[in-house]
Every structure is written in C-alpha cells, then in structure tokens.
Protein backbone atom coordinates (compact mmCIF):
# COMPACT_ATOMS: atom_id res chain seq x y z
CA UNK A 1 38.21 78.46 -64.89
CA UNK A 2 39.21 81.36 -62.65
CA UNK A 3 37.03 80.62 -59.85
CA UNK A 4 38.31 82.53 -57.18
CA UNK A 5 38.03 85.36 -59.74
CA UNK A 6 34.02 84.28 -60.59
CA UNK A 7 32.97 82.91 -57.34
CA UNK A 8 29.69 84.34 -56.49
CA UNK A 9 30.04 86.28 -53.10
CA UNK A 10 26.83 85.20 -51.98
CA UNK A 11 25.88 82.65 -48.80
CA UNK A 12 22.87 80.89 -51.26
CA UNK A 13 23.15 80.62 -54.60
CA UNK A 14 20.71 77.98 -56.36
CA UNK A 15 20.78 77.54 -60.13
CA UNK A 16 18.21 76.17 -62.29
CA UNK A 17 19.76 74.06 -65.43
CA UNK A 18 17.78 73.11 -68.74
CA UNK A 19 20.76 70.58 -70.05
CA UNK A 20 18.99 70.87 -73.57
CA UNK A 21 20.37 69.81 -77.02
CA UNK A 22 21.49 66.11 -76.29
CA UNK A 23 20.26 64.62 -79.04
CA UNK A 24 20.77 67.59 -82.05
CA UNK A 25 24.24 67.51 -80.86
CA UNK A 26 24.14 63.56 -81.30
CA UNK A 27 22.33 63.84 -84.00
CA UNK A 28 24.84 66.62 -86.12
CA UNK A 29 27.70 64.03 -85.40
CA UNK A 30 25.61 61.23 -87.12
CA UNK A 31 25.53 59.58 -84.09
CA UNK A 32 22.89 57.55 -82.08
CA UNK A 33 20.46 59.81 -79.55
CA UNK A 34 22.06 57.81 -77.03
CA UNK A 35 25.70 58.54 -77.55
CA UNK A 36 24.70 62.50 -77.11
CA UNK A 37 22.20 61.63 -73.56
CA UNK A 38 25.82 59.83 -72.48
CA UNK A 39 27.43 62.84 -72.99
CA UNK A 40 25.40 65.02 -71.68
CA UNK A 41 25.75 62.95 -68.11
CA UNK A 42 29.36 63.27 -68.56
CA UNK A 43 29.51 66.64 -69.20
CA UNK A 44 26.90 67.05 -65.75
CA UNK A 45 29.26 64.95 -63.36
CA UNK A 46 33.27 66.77 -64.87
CA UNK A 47 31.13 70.35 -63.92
CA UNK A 48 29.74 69.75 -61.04
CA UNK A 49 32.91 70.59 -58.99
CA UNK A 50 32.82 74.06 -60.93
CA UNK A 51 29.59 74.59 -59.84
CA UNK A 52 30.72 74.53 -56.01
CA UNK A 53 33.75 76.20 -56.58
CA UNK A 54 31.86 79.14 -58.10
CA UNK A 55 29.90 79.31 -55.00
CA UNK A 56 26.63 77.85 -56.51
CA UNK A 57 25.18 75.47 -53.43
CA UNK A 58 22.09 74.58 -54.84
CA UNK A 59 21.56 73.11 -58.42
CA UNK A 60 18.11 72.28 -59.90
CA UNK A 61 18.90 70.30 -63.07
CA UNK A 62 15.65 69.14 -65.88
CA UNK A 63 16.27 65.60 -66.10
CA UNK A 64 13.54 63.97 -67.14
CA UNK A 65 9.92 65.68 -67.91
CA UNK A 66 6.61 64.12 -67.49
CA UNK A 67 6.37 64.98 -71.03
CA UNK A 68 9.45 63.24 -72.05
CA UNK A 69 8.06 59.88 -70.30
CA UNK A 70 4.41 60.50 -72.32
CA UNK A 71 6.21 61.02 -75.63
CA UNK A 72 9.39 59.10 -76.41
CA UNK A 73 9.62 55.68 -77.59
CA UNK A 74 9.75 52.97 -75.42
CA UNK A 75 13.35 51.50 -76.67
CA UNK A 76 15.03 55.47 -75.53
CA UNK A 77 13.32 55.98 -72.24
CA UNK A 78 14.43 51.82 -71.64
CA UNK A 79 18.33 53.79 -72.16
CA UNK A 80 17.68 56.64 -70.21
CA UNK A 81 16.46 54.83 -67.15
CA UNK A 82 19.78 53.02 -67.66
CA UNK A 83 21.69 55.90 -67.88
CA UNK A 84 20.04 57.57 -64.72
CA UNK A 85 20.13 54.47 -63.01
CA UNK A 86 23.98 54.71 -63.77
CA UNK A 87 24.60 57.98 -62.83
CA UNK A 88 23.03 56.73 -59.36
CA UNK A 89 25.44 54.23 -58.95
CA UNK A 90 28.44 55.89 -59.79
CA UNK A 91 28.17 58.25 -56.77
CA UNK A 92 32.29 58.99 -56.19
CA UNK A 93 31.50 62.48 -57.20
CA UNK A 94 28.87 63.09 -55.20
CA UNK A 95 30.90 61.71 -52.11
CA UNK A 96 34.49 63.38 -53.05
CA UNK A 97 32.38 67.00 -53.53
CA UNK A 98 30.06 66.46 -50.67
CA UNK A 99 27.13 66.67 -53.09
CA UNK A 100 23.68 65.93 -51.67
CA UNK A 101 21.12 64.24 -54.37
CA UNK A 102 17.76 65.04 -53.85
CA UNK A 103 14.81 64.05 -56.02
CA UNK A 104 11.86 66.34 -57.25
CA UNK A 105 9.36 64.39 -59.26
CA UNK A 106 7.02 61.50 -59.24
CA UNK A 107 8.72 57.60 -59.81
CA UNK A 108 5.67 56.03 -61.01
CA UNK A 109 6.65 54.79 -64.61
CA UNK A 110 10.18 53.94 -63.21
CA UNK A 111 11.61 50.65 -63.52
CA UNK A 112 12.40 49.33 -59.87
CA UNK A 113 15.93 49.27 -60.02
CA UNK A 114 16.56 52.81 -60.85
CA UNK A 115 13.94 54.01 -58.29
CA UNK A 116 15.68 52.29 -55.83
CA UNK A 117 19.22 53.61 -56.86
CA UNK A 118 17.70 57.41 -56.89
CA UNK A 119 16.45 56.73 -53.28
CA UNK A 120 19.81 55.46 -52.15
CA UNK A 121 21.84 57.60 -53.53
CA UNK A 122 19.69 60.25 -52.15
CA UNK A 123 19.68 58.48 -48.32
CA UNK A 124 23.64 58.15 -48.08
CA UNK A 125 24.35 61.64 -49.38
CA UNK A 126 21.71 63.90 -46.92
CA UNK A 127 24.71 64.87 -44.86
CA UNK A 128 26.43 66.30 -47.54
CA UNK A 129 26.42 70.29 -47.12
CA UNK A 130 28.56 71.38 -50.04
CA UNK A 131 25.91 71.12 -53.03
CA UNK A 132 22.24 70.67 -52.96
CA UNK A 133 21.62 68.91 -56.50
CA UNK A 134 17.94 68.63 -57.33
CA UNK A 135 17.39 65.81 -59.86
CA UNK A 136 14.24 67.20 -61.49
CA UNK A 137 13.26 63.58 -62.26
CA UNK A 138 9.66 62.47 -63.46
CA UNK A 139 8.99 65.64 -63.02
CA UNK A 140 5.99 68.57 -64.60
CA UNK A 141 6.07 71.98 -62.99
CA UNK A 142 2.22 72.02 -63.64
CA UNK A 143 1.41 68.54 -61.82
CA UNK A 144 3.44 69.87 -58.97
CA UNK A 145 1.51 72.98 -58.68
CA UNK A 146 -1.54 70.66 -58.57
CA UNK A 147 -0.21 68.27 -56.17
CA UNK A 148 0.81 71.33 -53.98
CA UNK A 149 -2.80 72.76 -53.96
CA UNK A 150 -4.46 69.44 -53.28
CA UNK A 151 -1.90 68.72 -49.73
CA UNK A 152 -3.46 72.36 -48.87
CA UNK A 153 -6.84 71.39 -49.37
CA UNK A 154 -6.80 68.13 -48.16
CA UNK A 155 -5.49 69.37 -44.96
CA UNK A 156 -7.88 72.13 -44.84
CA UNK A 157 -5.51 75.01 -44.27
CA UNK A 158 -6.01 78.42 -45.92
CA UNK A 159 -3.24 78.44 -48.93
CA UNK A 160 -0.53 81.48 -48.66
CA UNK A 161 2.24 82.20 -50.76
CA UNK A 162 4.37 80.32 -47.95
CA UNK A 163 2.88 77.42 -47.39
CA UNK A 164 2.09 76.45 -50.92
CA UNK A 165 5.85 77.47 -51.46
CA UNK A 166 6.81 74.27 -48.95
CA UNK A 167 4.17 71.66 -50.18
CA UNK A 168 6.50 72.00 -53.37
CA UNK A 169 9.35 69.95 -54.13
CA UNK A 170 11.52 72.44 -53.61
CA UNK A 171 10.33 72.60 -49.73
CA UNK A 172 12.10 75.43 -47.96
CA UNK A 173 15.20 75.91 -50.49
CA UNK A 174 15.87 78.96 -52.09
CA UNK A 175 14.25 80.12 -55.21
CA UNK A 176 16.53 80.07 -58.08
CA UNK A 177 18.64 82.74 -59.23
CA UNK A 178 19.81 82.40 -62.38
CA UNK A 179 17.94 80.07 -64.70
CA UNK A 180 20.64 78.41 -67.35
CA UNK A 181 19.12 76.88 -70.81
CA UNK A 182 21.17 75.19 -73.25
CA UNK A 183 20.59 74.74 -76.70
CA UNK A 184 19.24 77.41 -77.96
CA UNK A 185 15.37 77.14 -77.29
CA UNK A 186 14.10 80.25 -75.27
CA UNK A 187 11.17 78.68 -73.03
CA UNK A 188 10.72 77.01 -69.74
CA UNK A 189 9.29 73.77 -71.03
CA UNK A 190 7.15 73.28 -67.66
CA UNK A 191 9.75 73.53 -65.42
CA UNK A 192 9.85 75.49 -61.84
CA UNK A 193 7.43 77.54 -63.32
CA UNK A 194 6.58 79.09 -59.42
CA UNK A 195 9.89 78.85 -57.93
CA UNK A 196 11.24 80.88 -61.26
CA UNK A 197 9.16 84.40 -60.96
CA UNK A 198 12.41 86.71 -60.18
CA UNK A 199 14.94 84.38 -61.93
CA UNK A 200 17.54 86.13 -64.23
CA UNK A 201 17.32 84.08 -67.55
CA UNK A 202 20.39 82.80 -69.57
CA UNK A 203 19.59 81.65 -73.05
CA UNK A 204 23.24 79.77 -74.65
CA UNK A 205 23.13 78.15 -78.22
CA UNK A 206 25.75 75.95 -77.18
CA UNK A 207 24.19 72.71 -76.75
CA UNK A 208 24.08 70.95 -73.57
CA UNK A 209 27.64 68.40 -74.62
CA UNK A 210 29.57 71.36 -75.40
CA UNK A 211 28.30 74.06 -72.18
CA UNK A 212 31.79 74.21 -71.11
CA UNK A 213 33.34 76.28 -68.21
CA UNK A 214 33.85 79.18 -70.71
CA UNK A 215 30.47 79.34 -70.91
CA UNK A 216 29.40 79.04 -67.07
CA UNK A 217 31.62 82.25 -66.78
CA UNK A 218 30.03 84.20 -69.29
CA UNK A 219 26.29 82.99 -67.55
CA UNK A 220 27.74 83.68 -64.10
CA UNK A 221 28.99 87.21 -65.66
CA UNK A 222 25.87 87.98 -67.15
CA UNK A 223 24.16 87.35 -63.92
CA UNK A 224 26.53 89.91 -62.29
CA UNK A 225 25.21 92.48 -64.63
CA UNK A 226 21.74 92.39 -63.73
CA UNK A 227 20.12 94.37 -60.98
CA UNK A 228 17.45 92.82 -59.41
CA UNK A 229 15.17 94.43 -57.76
CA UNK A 230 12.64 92.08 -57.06
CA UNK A 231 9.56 94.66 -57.90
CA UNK A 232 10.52 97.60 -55.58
C-alpha cells in the first residue's frame, strides 16, 4: 500500500467498519461458518497497522449485534465468544501499534471469561494514542439511543444535541467519516445510526476475508472525492 501517497491529511479521522460476508465467503469455499469468522479476525488484526498508517485514528468496527446474540444458534455464538475472547488475549498488535481497545455495547449474555478479557485488554491499552479501536460488541444502535435518553431523564437535565451525543458510547469521539461495508449489502443494520448522519458511505462486494489493502485505497480514494458540506 502506498501510504504516504494515501494518508489522509487530516488530525481526526474515525472510520466506521461493517466486516460483513464471513460466513458466504466460508460458505462458497464449502467450508464451516467458523473457518470464514476466523478469517475475518485475521484479516482485522494484518490491517490494522494500515489503518494507522493511512492516518485513520479512530476505528469503529460491528462486531457483534444485539441481533446476532437474539438469532444465531447457540453452538456459533459458543465459537464466537471464543474467537473474541481470543482476539482479547492475543493483544501483541494492539501493544506493538499502540492501539487502544475500547468497548461499545452491553456484556450481559457474555460468558465470564471473555467479558473479563474485553475489560482487560481495554484497561492495559488506555494509554495507547495511536488508534482508538471501538469494538462495537453486544451492541444495537437503537438500545443505545434508548439507554442515552433514559441517563438524560433520569438525571433530569434538558436533552441537547450535545449532551445526548456524550451519554452515547461513543462519548466525546469524533463522528465517523467514512462508513466502510463489506459484502455487498447496502444498509446500516442498526449500527451508529446517530453518530452516522454526515458519513460518506462505501458499499464493496468484496466480502469481509478478501477487503484487502487494494480495496482500503480505492474507499480512502473515494472518500477524497466527496465534498462534504455538512448542510451549508
């Protein structure tokens, strides 16, 4: 990748990532759901150092939906807690980047274990200042909206665009830029639906195993193109 070439000449730049298409891509090899969720964690942790060198330093990346936790079987979301509970634990690329985990979402219907590897991995990397990486984990953009509004009301204060904007997850970080969705699906799925209103959207059919750096130029590119005027 030509990233001095590409790098976005910006202080902020967050990016909002729908890693869609695990499982079609899985499933088109004849190969188990799992092998394709493995790969799409793989894929995640060999870009992240693209990401930063592109000048991206904050990343908001759809996880795991509240939806996905109502609707798939038992036996996958038992492998996928495994696999994020993993991805927790293998932290040297968080720590050789200077990447700083932080976790938007509810850990109710967690297992213990990974809960408590999310929140440690998230503790020992708060100093980091290169990346902000947003595991949007557990996580509805809908019940955060809701939880949002009731913090306002419960502590009695009048709600503004501003201070609903930091009873979100997303607290006083940017809005997104550039909203990235794999796999060829052109929604949002319930995700950031607030912190995405001026967003540029990138649609790619590639699915979420094969988004390679190719790819990331031609979304950072496209992004370049746009002029965004934010309603004026």
């Amino acid at each position: 990748m030509h990233t001095e070439h590409c790098k976005l000449h910006t202080e902020k730049f967050h990016l909002a990532l729908i890693m869609d298409g695990n499982r079609r891509w899985a499933r088109r090899r004849g190969l188990p759901r799992l092998v394709g969720h493995r790969r799409g964690v793989e894929n995640l942790r060999k870009l992240l150092p693209l990401f930063i060198k592109s000048g991206i330093t904050h990343l908001t990346i759809y996880a795991l939906s509240t939806e996905n936790l109502a609707n798939r079987n038992q036996s996958e979301l038992k492998s996928l807690f495994q696999l994020v509970e993993k991805f927790a634990k293998d932290n040297t690329t968080f720590f050789e980047n200077e990447i700083h985990i932080n976790i938007f979402g509810e850990l109710k219907g967690f297992p213990a274990s990974t809960k408590r590897a999310l929140k440690k991995l998230s503790e020992e990397t708060k100093a980091h200042k290169k990346l902000i990486l947003n595991l949007a984990i557990g996580y509805g953009a809908r019940a955060e909206i809701v939880r949002a509004a009731n913090v306002l009301l419960k502590s009695g204060k009048r709600a503004t665009e501003q201070n609903f904007s930091r009873e979100l997850f997303s607290g006083t970080q940017p809005d997104p830029d550039l909203l990235i969705r794999t796999g060829g699906k052109r929604r949002l799925s319930n995700f950031l639906l607030w912190q995405l209103a001026y967003a540029e959207f990138y649609f790619s059919e590639k699915f979420w195993p094969e988004f390679d750096v190719t790819e990331l130029e031609r979304a950072l590119e496209f992004f370049r193109e746009q002029k965004r005027n934010f309603g004026k």
